[in-house]
N, C-alpha and C. Protein backbone atom coordinates (compact mmCIF):
# COMPACT_ATOMS: atom_id res chain seq x y z
N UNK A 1 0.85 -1.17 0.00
CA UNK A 1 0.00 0.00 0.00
C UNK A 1 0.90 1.24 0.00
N UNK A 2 0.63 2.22 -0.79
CA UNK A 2 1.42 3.33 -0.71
C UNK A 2 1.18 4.36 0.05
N UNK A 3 2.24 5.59 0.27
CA UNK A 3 1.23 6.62 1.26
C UNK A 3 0.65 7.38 0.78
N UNK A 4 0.33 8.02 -0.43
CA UNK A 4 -1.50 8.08 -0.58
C UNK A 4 -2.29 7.51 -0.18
N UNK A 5 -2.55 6.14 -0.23
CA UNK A 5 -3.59 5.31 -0.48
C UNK A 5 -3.87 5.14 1.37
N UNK A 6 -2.20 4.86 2.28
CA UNK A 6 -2.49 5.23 3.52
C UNK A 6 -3.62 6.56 4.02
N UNK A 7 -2.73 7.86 3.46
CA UNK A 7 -3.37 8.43 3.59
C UNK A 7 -4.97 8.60 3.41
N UNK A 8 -5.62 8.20 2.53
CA UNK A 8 -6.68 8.19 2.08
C UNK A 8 -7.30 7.50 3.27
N UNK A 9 -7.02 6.01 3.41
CA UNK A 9 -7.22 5.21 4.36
C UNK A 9 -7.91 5.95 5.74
N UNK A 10 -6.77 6.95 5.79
CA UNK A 10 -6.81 7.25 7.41
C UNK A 10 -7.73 8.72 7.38
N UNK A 11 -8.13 8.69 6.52
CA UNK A 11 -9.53 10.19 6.49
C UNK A 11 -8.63 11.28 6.90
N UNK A 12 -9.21 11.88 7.73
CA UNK A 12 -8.90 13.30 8.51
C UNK A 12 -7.44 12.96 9.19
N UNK A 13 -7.33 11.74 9.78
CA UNK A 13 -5.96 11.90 10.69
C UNK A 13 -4.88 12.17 10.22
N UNK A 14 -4.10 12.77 10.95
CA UNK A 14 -3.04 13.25 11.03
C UNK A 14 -1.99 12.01 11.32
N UNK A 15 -1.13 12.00 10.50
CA UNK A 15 0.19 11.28 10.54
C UNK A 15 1.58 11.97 10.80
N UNK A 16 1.62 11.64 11.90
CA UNK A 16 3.37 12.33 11.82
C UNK A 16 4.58 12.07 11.15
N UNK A 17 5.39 13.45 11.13
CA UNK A 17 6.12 13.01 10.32
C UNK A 17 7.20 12.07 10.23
N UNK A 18 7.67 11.73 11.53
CA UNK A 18 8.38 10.37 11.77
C UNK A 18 7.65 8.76 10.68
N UNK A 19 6.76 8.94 11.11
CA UNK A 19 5.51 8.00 10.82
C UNK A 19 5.62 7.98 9.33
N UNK A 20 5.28 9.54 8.81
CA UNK A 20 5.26 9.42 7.29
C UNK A 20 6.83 9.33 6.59
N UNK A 21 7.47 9.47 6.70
CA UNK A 21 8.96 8.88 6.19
C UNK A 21 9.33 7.36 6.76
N UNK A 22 8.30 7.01 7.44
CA UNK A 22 8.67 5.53 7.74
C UNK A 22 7.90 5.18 6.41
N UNK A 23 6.71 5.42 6.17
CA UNK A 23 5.78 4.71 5.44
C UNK A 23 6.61 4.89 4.18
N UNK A 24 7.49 6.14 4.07
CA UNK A 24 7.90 5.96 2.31
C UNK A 24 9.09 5.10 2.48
N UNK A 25 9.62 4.75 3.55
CA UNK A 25 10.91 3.95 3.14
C UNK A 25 10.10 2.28 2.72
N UNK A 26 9.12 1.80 3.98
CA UNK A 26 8.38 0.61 3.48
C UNK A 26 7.87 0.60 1.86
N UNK A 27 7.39 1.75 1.47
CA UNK A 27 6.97 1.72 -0.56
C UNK A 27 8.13 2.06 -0.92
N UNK A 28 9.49 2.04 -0.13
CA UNK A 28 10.58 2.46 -1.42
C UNK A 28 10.67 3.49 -1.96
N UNK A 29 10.08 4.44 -1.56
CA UNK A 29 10.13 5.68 -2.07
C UNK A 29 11.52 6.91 -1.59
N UNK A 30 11.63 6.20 -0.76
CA UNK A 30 12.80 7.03 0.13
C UNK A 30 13.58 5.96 1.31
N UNK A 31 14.69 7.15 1.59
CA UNK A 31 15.79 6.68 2.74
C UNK A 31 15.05 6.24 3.96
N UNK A 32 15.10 5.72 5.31
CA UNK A 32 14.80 5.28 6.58
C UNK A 32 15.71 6.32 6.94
N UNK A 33 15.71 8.02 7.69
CA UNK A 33 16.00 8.48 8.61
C UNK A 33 16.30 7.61 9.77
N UNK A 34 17.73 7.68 10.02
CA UNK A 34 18.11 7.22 11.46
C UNK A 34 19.24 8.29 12.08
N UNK A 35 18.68 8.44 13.69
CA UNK A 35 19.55 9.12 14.32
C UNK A 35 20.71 7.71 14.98
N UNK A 36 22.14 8.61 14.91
CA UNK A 36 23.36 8.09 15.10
C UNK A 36 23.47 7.07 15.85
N UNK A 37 22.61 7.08 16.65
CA UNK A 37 22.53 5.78 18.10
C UNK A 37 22.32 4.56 17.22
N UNK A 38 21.13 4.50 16.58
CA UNK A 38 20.51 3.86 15.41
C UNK A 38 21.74 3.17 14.88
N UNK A 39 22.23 3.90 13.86
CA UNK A 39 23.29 3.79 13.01
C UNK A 39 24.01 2.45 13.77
N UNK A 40 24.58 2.85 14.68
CA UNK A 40 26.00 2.34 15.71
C UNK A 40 25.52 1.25 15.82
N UNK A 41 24.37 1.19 16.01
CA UNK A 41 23.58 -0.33 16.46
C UNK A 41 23.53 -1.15 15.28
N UNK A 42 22.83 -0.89 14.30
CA UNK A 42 22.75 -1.64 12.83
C UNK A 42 24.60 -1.85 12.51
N UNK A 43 25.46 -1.15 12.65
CA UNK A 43 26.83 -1.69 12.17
C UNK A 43 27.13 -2.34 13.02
N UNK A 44 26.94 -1.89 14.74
CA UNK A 44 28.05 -3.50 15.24
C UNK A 44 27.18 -4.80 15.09
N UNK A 45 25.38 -4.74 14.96
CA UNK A 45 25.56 -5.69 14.47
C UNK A 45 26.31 -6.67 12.98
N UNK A 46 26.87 -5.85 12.49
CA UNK A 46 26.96 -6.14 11.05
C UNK A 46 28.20 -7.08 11.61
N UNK A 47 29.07 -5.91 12.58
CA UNK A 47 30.43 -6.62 13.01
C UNK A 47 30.28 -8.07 13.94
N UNK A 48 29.71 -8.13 14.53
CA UNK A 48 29.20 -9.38 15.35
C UNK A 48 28.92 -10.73 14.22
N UNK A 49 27.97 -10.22 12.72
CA UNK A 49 27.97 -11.65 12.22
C UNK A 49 28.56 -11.55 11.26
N UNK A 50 29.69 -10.79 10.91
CA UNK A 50 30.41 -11.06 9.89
C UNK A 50 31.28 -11.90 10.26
N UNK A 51 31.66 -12.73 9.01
CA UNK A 51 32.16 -14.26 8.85
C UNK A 51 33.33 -13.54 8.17
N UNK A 52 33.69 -12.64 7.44
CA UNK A 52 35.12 -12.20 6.49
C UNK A 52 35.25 -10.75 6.73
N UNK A 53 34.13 -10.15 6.05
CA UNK A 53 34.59 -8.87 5.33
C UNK A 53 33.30 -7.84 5.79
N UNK A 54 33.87 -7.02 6.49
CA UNK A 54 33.21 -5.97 6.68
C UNK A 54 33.18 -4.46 5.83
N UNK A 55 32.43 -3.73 5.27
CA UNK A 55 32.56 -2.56 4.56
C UNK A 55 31.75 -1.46 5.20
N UNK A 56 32.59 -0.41 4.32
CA UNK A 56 32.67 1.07 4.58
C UNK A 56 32.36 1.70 3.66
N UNK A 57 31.55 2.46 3.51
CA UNK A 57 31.62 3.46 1.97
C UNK A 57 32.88 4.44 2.48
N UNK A 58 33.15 4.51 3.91
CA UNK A 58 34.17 6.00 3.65
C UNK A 58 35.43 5.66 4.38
N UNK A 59 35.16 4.16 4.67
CA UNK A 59 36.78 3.97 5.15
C UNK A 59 37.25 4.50 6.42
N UNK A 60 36.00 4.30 7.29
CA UNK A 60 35.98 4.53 8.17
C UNK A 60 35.47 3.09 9.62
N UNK A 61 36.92 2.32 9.96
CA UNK A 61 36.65 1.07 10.65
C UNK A 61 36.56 1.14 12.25
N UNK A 62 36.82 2.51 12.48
CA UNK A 62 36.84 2.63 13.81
C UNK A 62 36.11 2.10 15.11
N UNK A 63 34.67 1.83 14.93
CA UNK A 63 33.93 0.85 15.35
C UNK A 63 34.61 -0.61 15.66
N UNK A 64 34.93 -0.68 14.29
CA UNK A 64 35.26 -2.40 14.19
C UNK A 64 36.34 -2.39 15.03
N UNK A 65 37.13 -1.99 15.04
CA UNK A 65 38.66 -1.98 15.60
C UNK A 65 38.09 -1.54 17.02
N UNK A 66 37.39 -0.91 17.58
CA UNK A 66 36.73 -0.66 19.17
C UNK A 66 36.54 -1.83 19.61
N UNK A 67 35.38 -2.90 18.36
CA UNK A 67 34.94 -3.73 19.09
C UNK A 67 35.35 -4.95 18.95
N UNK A 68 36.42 -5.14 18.40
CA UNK A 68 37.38 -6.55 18.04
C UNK A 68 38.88 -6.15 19.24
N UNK A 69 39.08 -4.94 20.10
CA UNK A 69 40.01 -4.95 20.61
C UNK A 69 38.92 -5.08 22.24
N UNK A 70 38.04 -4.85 22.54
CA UNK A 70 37.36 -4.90 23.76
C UNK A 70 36.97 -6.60 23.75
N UNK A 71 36.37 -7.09 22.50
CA UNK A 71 36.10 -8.26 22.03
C UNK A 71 36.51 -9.10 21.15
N UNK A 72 37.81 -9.75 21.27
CA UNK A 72 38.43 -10.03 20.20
C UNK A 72 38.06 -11.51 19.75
N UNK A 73 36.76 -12.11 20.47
CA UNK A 73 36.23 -13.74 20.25
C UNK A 73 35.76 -13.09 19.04
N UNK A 74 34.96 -12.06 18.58
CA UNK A 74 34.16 -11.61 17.50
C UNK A 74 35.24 -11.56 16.45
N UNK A 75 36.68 -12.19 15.98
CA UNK A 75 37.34 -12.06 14.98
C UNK A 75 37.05 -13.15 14.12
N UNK A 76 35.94 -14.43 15.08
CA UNK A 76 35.90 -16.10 14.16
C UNK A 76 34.60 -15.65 13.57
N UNK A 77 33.69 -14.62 13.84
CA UNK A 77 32.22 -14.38 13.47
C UNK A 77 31.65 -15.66 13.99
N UNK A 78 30.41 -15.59 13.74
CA UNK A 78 29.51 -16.49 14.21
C UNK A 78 29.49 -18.19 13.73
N UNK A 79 30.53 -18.73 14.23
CA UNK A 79 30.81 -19.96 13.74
C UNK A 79 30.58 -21.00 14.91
N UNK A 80 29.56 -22.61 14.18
CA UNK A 80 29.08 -23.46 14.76
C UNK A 80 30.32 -24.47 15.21
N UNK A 81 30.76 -24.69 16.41
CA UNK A 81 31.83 -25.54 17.02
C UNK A 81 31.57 -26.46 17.47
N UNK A 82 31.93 -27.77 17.10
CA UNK A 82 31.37 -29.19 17.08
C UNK A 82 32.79 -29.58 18.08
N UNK A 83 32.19 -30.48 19.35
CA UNK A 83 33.70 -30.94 19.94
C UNK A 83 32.80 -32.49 20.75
């Protein structure tokens, strides 16, 4: 469903705008706004199940290197150990 058709849906009410930039990222119409906290969270998870290779658009690993020197078990990624 798109957000027109939301809109339409919802008569008179009012949608906020948090709300309405959520609805265009679900139709693809746009980015998912996230504040920085956000961000930090979606990459270390990235770092936690990566198995090789982690990326950067700007070449910026500083995270990774935070959390592989506080946590350095997270260098095997998420691997099943049979003993």
């Amino acid at each position: 469903m798109r957000l027109r058709e939301s809109q339409a849906r919802a008569g008179s009410l009012a949608i906020p705008a948090f709300l309405g930039e959520f609805i265009r990222a679900l139709d693809g119409v746009g980015p998912l706004p996230l504040v920085s906290e956000n961000v930090i969270h979606r990459n270390s998870i990235q770092v936690m199940n990566a198995e090789r290779y982690v990326y950067s658009s700007d070449g910026d690993f500083g995270l990774v290197r935070e959390m592989l020197k506080s946590n350095p078990e997270l260098k095997g990624g998420p691997r099943c150990r049979v003993t």
